[in-house]
N, C-alpha and C. Protein backbone atom coordinates (compact mmCIF):
# COMPACT_ATOMS: atom_id res chain seq x y z
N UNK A 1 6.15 7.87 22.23
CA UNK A 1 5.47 6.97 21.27
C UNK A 1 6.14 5.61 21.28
N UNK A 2 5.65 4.84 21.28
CA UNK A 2 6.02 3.35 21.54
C UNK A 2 6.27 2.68 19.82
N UNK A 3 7.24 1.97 19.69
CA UNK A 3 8.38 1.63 18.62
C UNK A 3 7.48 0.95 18.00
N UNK A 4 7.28 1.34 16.25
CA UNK A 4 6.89 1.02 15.50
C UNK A 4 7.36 0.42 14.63
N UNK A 5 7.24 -0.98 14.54
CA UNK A 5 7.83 -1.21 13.28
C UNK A 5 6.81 -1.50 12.05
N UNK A 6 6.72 -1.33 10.70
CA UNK A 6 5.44 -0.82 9.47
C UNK A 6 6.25 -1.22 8.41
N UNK A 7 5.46 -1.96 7.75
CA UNK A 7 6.12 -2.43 6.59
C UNK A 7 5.14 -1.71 5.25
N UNK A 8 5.80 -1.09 4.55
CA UNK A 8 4.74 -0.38 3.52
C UNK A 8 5.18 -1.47 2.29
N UNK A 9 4.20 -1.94 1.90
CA UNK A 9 4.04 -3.30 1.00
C UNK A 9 3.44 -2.38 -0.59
N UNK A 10 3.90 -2.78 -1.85
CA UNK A 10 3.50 -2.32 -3.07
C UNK A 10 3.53 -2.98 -3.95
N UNK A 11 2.67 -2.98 -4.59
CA UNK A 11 3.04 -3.06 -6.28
C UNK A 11 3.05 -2.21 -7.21
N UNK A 12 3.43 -2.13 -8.82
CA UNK A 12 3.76 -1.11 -9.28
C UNK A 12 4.15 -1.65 -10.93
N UNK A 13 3.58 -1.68 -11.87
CA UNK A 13 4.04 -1.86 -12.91
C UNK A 13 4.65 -0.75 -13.28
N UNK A 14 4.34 0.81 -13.78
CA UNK A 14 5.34 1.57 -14.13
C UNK A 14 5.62 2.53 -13.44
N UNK A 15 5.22 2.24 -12.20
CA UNK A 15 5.82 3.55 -10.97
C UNK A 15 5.27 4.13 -10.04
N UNK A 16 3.92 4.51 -10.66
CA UNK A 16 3.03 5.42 -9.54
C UNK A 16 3.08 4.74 -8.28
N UNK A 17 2.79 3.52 -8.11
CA UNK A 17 2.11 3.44 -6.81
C UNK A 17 3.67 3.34 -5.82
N UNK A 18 4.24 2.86 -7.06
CA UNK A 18 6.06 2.56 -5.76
C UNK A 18 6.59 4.13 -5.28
N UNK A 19 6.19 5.35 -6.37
CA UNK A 19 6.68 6.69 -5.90
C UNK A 19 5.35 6.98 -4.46
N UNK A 20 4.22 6.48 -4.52
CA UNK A 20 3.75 6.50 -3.57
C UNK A 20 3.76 6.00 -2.46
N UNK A 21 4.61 4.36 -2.41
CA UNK A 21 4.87 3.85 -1.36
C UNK A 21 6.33 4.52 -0.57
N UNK A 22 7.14 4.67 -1.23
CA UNK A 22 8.36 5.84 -1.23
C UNK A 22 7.96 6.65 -0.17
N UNK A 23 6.92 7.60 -0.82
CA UNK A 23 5.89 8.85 -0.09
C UNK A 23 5.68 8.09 1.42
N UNK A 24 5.02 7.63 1.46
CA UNK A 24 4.26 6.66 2.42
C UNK A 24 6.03 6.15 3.50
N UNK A 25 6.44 5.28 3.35
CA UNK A 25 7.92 4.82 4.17
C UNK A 25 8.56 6.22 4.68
N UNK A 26 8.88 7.37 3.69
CA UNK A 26 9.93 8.32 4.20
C UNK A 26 8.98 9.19 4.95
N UNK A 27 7.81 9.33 5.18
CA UNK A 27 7.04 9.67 6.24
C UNK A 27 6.61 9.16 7.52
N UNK A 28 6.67 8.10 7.41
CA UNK A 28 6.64 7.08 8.54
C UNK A 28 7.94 6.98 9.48
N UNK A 29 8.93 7.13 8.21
CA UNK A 29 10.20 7.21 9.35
C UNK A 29 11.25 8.61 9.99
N UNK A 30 9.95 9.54 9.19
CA UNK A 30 10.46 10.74 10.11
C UNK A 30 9.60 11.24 11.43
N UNK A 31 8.89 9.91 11.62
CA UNK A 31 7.92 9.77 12.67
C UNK A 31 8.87 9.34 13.81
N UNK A 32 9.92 8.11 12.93
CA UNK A 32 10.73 7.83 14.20
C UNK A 32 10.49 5.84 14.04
N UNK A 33 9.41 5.54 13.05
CA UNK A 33 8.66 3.99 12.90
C UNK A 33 9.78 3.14 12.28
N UNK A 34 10.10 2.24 12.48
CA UNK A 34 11.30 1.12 11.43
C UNK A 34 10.38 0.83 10.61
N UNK A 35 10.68 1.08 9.10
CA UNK A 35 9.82 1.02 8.14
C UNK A 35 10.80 -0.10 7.27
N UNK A 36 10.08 -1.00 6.56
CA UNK A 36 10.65 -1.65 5.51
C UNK A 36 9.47 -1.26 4.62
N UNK A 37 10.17 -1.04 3.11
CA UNK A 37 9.76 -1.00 2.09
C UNK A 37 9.87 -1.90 0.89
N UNK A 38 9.13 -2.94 0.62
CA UNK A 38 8.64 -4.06 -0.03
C UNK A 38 7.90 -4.33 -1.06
N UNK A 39 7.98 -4.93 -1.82
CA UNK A 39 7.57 -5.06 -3.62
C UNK A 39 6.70 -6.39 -3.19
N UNK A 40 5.34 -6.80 -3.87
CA UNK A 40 5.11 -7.78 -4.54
C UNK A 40 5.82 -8.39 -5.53
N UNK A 41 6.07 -9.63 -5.46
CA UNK A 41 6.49 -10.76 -6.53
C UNK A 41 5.81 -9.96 -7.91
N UNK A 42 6.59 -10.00 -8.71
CA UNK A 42 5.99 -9.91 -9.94
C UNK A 42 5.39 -11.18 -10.94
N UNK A 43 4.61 -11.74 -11.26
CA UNK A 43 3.67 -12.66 -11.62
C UNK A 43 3.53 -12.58 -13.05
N UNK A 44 3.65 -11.32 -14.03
CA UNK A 44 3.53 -11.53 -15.36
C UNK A 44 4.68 -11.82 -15.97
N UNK A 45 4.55 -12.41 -16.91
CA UNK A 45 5.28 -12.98 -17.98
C UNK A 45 6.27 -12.08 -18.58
N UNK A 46 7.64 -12.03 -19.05
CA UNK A 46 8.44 -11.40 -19.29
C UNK A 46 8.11 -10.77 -20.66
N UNK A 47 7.41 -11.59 -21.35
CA UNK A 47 6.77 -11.27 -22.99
C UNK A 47 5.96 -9.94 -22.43
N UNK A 48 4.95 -10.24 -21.90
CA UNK A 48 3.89 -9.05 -21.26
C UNK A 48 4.55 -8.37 -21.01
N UNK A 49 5.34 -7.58 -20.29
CA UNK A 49 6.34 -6.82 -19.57
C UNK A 49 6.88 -5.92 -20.80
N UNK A 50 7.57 -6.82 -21.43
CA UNK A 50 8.57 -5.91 -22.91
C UNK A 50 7.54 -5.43 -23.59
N UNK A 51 6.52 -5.49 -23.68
CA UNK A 51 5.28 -4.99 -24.77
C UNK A 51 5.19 -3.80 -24.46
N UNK A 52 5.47 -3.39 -22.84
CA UNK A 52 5.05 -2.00 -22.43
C UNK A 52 6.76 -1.52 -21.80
N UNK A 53 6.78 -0.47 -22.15
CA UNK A 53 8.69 0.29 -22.30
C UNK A 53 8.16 1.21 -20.68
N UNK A 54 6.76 1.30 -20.31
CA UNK A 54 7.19 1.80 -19.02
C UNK A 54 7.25 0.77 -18.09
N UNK A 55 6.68 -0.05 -18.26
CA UNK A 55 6.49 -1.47 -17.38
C UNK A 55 8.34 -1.97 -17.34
N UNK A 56 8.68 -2.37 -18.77
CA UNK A 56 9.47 -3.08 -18.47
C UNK A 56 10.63 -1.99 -18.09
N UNK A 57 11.02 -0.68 -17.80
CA UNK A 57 12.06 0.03 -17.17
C UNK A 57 11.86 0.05 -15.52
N UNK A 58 10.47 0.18 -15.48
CA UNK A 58 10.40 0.04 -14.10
C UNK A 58 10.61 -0.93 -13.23
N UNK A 59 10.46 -2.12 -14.23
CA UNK A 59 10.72 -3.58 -13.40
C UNK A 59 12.24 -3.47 -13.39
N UNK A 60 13.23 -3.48 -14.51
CA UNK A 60 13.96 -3.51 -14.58
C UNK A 60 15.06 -2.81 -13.52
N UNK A 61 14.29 -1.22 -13.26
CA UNK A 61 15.35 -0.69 -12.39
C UNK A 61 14.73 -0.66 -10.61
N UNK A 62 13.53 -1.55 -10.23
CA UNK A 62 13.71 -1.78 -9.20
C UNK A 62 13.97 -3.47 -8.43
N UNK A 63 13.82 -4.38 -9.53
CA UNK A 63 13.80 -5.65 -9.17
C UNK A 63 15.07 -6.41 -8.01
N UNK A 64 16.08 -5.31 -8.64
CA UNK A 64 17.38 -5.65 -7.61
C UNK A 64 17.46 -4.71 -6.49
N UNK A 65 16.25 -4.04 -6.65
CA UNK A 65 16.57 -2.42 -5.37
C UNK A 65 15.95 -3.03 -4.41
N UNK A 66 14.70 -3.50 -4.30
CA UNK A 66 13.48 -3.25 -3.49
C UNK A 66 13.24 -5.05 -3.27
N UNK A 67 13.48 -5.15 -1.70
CA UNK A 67 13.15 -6.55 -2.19
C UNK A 67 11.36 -6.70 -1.80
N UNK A 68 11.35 -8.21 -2.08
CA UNK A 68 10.17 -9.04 -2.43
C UNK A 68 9.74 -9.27 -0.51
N UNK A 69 8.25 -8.56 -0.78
CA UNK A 69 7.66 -9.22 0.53
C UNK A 69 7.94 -10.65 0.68
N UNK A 70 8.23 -11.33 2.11
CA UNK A 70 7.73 -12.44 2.32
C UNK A 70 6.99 -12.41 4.00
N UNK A 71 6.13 -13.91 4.59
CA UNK A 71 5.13 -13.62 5.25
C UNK A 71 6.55 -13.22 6.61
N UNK A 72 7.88 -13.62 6.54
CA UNK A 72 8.68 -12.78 7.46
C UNK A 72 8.44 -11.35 7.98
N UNK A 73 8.26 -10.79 6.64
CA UNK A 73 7.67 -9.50 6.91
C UNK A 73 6.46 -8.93 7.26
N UNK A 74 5.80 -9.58 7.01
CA UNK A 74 4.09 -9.47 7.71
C UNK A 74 4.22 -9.92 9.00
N UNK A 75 4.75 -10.94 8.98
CA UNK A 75 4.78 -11.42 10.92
C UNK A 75 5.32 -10.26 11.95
N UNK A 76 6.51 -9.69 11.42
CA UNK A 76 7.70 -8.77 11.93
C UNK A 76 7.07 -8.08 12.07
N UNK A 77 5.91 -6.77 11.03
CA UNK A 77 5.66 -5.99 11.26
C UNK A 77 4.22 -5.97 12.44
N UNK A 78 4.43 -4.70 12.79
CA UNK A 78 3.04 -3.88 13.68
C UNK A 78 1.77 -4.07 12.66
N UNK A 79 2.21 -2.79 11.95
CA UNK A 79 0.92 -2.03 11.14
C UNK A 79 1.76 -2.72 9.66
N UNK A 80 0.57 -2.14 8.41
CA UNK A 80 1.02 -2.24 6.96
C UNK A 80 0.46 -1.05 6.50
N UNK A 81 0.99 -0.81 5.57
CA UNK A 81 0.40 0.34 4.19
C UNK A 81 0.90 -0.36 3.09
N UNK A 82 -0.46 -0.60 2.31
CA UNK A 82 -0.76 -1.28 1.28
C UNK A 82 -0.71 -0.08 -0.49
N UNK A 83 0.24 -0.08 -1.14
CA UNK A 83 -0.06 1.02 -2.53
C UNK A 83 -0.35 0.09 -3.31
N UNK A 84 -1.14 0.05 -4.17
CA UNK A 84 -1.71 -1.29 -5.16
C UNK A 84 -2.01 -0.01 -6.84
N UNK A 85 -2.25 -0.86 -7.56
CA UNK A 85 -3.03 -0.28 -8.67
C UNK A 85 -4.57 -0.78 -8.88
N UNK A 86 -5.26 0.27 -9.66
CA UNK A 86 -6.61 -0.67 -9.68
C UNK A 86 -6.58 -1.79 -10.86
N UNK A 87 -7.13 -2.63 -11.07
CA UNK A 87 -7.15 -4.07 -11.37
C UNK A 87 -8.77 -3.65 -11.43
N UNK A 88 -9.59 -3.52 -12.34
CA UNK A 88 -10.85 -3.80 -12.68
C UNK A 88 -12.17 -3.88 -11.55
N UNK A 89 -11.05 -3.03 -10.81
CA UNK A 89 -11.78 -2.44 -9.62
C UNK A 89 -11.35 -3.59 -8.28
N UNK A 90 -10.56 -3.85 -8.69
CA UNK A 90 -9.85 -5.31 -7.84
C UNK A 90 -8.31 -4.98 -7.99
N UNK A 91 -7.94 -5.91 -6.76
CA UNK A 91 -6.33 -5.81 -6.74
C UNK A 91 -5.51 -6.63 -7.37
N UNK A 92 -4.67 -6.03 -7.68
CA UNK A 92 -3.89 -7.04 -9.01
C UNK A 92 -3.42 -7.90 -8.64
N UNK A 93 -3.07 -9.09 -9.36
CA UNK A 93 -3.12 -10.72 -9.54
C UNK A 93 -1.86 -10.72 -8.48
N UNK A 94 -1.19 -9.68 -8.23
CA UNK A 94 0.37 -9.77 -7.45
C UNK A 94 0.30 -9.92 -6.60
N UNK A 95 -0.54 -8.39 -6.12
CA UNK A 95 -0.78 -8.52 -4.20
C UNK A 95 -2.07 -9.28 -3.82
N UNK A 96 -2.73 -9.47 -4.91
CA UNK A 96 -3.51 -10.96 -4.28
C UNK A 96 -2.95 -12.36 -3.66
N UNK A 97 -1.77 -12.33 -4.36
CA UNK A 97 -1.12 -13.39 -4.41
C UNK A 97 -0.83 -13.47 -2.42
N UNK A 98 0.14 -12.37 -2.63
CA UNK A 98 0.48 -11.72 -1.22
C UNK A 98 -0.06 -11.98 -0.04
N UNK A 99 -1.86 -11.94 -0.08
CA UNK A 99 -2.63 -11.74 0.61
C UNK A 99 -2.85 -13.52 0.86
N UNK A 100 -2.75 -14.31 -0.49
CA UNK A 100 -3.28 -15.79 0.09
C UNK A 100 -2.20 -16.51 0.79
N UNK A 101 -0.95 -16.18 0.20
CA UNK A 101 -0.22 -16.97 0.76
C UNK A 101 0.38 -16.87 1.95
N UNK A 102 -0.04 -15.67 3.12
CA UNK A 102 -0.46 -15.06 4.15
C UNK A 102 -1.11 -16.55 4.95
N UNK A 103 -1.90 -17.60 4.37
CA UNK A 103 -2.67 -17.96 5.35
C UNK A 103 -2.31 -19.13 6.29
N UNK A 104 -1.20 -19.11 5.83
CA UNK A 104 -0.06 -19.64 7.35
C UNK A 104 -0.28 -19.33 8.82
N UNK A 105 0.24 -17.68 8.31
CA UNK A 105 0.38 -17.09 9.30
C UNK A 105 -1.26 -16.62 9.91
N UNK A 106 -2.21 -16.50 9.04
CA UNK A 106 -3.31 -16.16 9.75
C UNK A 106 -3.77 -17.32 10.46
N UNK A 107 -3.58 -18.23 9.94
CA UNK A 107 -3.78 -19.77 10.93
C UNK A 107 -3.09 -19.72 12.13
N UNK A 108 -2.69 -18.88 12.32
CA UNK A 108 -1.35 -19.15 13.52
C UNK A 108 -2.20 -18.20 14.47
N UNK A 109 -2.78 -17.46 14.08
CA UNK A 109 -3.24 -15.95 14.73
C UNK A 109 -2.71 -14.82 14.47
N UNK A 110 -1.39 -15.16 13.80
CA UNK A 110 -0.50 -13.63 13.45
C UNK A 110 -0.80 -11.85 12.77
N UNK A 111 -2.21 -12.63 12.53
CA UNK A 111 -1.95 -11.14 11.63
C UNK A 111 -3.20 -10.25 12.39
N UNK A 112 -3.97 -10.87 13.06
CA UNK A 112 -4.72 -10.68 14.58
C UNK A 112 -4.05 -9.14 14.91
N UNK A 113 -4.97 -8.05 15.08
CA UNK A 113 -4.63 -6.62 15.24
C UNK A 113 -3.46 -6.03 14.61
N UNK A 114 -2.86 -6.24 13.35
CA UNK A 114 -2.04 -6.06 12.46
C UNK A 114 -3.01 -4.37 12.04
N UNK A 115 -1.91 -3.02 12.02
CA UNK A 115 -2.96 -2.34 11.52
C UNK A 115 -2.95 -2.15 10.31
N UNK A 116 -3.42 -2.05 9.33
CA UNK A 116 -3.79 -1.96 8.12
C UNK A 116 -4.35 -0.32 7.57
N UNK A 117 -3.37 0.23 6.15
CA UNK A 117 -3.94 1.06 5.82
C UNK A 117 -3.47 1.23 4.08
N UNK A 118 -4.65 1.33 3.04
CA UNK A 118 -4.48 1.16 1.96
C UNK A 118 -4.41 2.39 0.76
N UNK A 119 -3.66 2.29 -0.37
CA UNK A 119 -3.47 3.58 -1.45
C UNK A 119 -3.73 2.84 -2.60
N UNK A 120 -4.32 3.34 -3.88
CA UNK A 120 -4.50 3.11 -4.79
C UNK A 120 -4.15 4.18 -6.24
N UNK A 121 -4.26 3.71 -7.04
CA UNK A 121 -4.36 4.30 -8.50
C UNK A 121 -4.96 3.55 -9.74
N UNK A 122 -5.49 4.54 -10.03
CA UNK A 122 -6.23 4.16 -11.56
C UNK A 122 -5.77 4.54 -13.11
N UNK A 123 -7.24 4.88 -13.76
CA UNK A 123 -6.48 6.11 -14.74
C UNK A 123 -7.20 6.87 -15.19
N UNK A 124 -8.31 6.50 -13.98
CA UNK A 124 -9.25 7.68 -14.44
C UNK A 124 -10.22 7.84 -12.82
N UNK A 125 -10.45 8.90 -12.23
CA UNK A 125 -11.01 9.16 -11.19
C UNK A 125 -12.04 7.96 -10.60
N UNK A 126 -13.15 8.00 -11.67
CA UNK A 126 -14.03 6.60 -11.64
C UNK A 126 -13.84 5.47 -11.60
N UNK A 127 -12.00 5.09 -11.97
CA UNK A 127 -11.27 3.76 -12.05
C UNK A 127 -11.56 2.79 -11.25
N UNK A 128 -12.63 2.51 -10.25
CA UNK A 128 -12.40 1.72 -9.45
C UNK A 128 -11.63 1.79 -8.09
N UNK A 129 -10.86 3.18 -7.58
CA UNK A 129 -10.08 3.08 -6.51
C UNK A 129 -10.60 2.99 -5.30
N UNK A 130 -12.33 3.29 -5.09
CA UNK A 130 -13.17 3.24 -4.07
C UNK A 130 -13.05 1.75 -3.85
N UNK A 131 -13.34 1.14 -4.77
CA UNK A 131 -13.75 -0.60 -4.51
C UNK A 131 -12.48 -1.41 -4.62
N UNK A 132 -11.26 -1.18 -5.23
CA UNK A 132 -10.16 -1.48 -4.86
C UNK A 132 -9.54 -1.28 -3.32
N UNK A 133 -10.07 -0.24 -2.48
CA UNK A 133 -9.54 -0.13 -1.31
C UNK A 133 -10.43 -1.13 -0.34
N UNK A 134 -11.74 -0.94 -0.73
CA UNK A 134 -12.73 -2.12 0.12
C UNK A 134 -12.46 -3.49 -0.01
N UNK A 135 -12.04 -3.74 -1.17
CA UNK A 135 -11.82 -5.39 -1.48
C UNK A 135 -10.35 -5.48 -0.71
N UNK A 136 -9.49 -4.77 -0.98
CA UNK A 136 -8.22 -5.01 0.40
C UNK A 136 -9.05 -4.89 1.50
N UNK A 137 -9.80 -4.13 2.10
CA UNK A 137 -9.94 -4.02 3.18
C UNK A 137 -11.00 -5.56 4.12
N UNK A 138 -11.92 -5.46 2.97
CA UNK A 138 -12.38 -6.74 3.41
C UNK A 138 -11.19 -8.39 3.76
N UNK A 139 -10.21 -8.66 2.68
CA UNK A 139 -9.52 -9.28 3.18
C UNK A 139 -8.83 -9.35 4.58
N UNK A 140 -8.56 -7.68 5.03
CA UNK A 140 -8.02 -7.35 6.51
C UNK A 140 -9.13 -7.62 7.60
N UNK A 141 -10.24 -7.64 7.41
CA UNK A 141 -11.18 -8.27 8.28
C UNK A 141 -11.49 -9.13 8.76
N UNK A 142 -11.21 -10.11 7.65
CA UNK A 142 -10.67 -11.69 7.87
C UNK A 142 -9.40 -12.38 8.65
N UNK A 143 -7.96 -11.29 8.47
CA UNK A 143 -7.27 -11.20 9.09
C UNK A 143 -7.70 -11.07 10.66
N UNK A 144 -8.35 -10.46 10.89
CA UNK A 144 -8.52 -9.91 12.02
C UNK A 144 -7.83 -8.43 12.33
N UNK A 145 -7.65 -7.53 11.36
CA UNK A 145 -6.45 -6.55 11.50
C UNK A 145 -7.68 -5.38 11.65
N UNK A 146 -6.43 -4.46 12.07
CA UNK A 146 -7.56 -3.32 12.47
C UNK A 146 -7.46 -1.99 11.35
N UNK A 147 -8.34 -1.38 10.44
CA UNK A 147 -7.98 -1.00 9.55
C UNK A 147 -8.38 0.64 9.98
N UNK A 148 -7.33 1.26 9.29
CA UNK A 148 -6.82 2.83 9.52
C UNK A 148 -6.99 3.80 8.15
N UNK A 149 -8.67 4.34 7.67
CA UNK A 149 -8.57 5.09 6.77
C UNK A 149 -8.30 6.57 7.03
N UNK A 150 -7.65 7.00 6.38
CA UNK A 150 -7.97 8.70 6.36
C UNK A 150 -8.72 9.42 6.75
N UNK A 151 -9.95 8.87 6.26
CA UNK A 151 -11.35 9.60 6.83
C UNK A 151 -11.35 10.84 5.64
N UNK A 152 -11.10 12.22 6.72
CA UNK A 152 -11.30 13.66 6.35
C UNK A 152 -10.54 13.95 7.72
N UNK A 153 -9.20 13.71 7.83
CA UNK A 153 -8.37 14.11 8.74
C UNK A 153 -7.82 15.12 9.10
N UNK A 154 -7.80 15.53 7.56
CA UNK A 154 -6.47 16.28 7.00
C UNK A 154 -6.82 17.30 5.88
N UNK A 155 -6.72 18.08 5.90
CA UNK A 155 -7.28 19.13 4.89
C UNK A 155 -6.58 18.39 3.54
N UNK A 156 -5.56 18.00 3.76
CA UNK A 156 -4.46 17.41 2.21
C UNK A 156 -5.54 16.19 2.08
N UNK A 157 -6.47 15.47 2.25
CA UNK A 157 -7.69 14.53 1.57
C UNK A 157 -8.03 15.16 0.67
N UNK A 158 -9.11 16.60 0.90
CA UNK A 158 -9.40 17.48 0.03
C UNK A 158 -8.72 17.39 -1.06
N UNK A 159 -7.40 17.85 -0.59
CA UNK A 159 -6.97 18.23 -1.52
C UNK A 159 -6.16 17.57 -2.52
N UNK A 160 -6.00 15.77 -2.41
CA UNK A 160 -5.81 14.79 -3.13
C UNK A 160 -7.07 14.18 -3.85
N UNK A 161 -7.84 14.55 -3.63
CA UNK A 161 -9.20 14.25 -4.45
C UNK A 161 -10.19 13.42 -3.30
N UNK A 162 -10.16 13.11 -2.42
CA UNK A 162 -11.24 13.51 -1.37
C UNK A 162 -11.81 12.20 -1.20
N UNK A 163 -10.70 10.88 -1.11
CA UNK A 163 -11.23 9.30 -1.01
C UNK A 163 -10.88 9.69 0.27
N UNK A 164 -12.17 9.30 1.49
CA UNK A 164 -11.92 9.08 2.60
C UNK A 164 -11.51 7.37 2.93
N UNK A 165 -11.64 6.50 2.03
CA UNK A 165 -10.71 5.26 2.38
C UNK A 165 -9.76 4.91 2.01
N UNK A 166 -8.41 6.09 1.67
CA UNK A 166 -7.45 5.81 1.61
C UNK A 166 -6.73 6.78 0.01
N UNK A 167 -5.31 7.09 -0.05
CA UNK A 167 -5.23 8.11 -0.64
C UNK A 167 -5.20 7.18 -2.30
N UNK A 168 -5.83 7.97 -3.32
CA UNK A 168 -6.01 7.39 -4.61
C UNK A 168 -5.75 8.50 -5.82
N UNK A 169 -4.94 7.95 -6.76
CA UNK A 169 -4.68 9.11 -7.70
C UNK A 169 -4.82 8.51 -9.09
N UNK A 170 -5.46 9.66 -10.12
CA UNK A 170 -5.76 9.63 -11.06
C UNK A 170 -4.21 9.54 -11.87
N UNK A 171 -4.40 8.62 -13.51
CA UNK A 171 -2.79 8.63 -13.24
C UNK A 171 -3.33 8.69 -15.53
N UNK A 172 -2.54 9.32 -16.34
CA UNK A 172 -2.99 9.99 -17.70
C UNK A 172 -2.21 8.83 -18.38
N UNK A 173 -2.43 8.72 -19.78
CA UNK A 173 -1.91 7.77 -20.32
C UNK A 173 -0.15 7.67 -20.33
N UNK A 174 0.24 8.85 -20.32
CA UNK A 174 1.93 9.21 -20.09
C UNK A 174 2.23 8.78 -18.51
N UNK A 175 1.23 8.65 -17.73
CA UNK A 175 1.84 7.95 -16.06
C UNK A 175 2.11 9.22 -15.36
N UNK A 176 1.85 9.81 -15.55
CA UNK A 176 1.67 11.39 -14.42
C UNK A 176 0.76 11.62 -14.11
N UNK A 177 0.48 11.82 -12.71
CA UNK A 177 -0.69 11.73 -11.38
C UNK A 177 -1.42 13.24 -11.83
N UNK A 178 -2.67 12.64 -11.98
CA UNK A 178 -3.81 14.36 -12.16
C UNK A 178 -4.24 14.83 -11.16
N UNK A 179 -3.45 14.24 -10.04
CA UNK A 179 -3.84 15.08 -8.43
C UNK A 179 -2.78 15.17 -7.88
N UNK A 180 -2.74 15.78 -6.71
CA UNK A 180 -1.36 16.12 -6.03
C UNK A 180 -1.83 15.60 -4.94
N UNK A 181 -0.97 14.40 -4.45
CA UNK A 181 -1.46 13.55 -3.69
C UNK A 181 -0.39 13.64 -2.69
N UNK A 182 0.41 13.82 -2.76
CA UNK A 182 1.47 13.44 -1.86
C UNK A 182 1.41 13.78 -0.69
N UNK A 183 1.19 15.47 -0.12
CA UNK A 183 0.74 15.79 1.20
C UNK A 183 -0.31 14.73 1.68
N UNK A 184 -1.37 14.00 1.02
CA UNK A 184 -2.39 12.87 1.75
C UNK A 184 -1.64 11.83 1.68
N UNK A 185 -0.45 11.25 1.39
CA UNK A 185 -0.08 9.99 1.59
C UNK A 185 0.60 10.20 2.69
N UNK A 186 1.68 11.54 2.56
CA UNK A 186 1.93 11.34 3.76
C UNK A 186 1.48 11.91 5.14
N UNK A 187 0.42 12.40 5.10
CA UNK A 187 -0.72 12.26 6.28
C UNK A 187 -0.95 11.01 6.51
N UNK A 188 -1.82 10.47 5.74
CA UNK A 188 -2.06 8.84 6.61
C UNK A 188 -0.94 8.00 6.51
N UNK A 189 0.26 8.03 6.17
CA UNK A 189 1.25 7.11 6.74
C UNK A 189 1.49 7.97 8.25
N UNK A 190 1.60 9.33 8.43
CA UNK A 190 1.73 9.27 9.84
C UNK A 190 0.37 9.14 10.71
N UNK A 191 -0.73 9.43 10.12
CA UNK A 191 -2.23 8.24 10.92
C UNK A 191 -1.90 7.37 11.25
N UNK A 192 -1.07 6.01 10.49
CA UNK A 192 -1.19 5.16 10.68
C UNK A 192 0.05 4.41 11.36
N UNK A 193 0.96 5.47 11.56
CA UNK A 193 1.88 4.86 12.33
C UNK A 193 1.34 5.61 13.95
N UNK A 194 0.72 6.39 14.32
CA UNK A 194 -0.01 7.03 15.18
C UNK A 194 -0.73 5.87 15.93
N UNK A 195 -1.68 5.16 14.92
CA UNK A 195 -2.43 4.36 15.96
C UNK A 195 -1.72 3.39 15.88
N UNK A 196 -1.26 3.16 15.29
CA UNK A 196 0.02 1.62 15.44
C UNK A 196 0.59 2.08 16.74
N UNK A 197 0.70 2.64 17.10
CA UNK A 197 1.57 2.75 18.10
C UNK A 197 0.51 2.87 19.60
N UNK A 198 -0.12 3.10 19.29
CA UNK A 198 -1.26 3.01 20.30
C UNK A 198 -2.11 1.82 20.62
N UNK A 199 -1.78 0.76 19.41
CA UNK A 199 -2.29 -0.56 19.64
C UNK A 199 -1.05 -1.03 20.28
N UNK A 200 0.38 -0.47 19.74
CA UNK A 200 1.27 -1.26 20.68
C UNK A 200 1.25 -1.15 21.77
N UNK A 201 1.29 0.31 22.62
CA UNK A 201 1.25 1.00 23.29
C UNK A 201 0.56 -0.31 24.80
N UNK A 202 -0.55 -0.54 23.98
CA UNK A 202 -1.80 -1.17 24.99
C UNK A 202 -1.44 -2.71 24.87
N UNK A 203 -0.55 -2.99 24.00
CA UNK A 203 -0.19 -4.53 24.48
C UNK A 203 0.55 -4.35 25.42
C-alpha cells in the first residue's frame, strides 16, 4: 500500500464528534496512514461557551491538546476525514470557516484529487446529518477532491444507523450517542485511507 498521509479534521463543542474523530485517526493508523488529528479554530465567544458546562470542559481540556488546522495541513495531506456537528442542517460557523479560508490553496490547484470523507452528529436522527454531509460534500466538488462515502460497505453501516454518506450519530440531551457507531467510523476511515492510497498509488 502506498504511504498515506490523512489528516482527520473536527469540530466539537462537547465531544461527540472529537471521540469520533479519535475513532476515525486510531484506525487509519493501524492501517499503517500518517494521520494528523486537528481541531477547527473555535469562533464562539467565551461568554457563549461558559453558559454551557459541557461546551466549556471540553474546550477547556482539548484547546492545548489538539492543535488548530491550518491550510499547511490540507496541502500536506493525501485524503481528509471531516467529523462536524449538525448546524441546522449545515456545518458549523467553525469548519466553514476552514473550508473558505482554504481558497489560497484551491487557487493554486492544491486541493485537486484531495480525497475527502465526512461524519456527522445531531440530536436527533432527523437532525439534518443527511444534508450536513452533502453541503460538505458539495464544497469538495468545487475543490476538485474526490469524495469517499461508505455506501453499504460494511455490515457496521447497518448497524450505525444506515447513512450511506458517511457515519452519523444520534447524540440525547446528556451527549451520549443513541447508536453504536464506532465499528462504521472505523470502517470508512479504513475506506478511505484504502482509496487514498490508490489515488496515490496512480500518481
Amino acid at each position: 500500500m502506498a504511504n498515506v498521509k490523512l489528516a482527520v479534521i473536527y469540530y466539537s463543542s462537547t465531544g461527540t464528534n472529537y471521540k469520533m474523530a479519535k475513532w476515525a485517526a486510531d484506525s487509519a493508523e493501524q492501517t499503517g496512514a500518517e494521520v494528523k488529528l486537528v481541531r477547527a479554530p473555535e469562533l464562539a465567544p467565551e461568554a457563549a461557551i461558559a453558559e454551557n458546562p459541557a461546551w466549556k470542559d471540553h474546550y477547556e481540556a482539548t484547546k492545548d491538546v489538539v492543535p488548530e488546522v491550518t491550510n499547511d495541513v490540507l496541502d500536506w495531506a493525501d485524503g481528509y476525514i471531516f467529523s462536524v456537528p449538525t448546524r441546522f442542517g449545515n456545518l458549523p460557523a467553525q469548519m466553514k470557516q476552514v473550508l473558505d479560508m482554504a481558497g489560497g490553496l484551491w487557487g493554486q490547484g492544491k486541493l485537486v484529487n484531495k480525497v475527502v470523507s465526512g461524519m456527522t452528529s445531531a440530536q436527533n436522527s432527523h437532525g439534518g446529518q443527511e444534508a450536513t454531509l452533502l453541503n460538505l460534500y458539495t464544497s469538495m466538488f468545487h475543490w476538485g477532491a474526490i469524495v469517499v462515502s461508505p455506501g453499504y460497505t460494511d455490515n457496521s453501516i447497518f448497524v450505525g444507523g444506515g447513512n450511506p454518506y458517511g457515519t452519523s450519530v444520534s447524540v440525547d440531551g446528556e451527549g451520549n450517542m443513541q447508536e453504536d457507531v464506532e465499528a462504521a467510523v472505523r470502517h470508512q476511515a479504513k475506506r478511505t485511507v484504502d482509496v487514498t492510497a490508490r489515488i496515490v498509488a496512480g500518481e
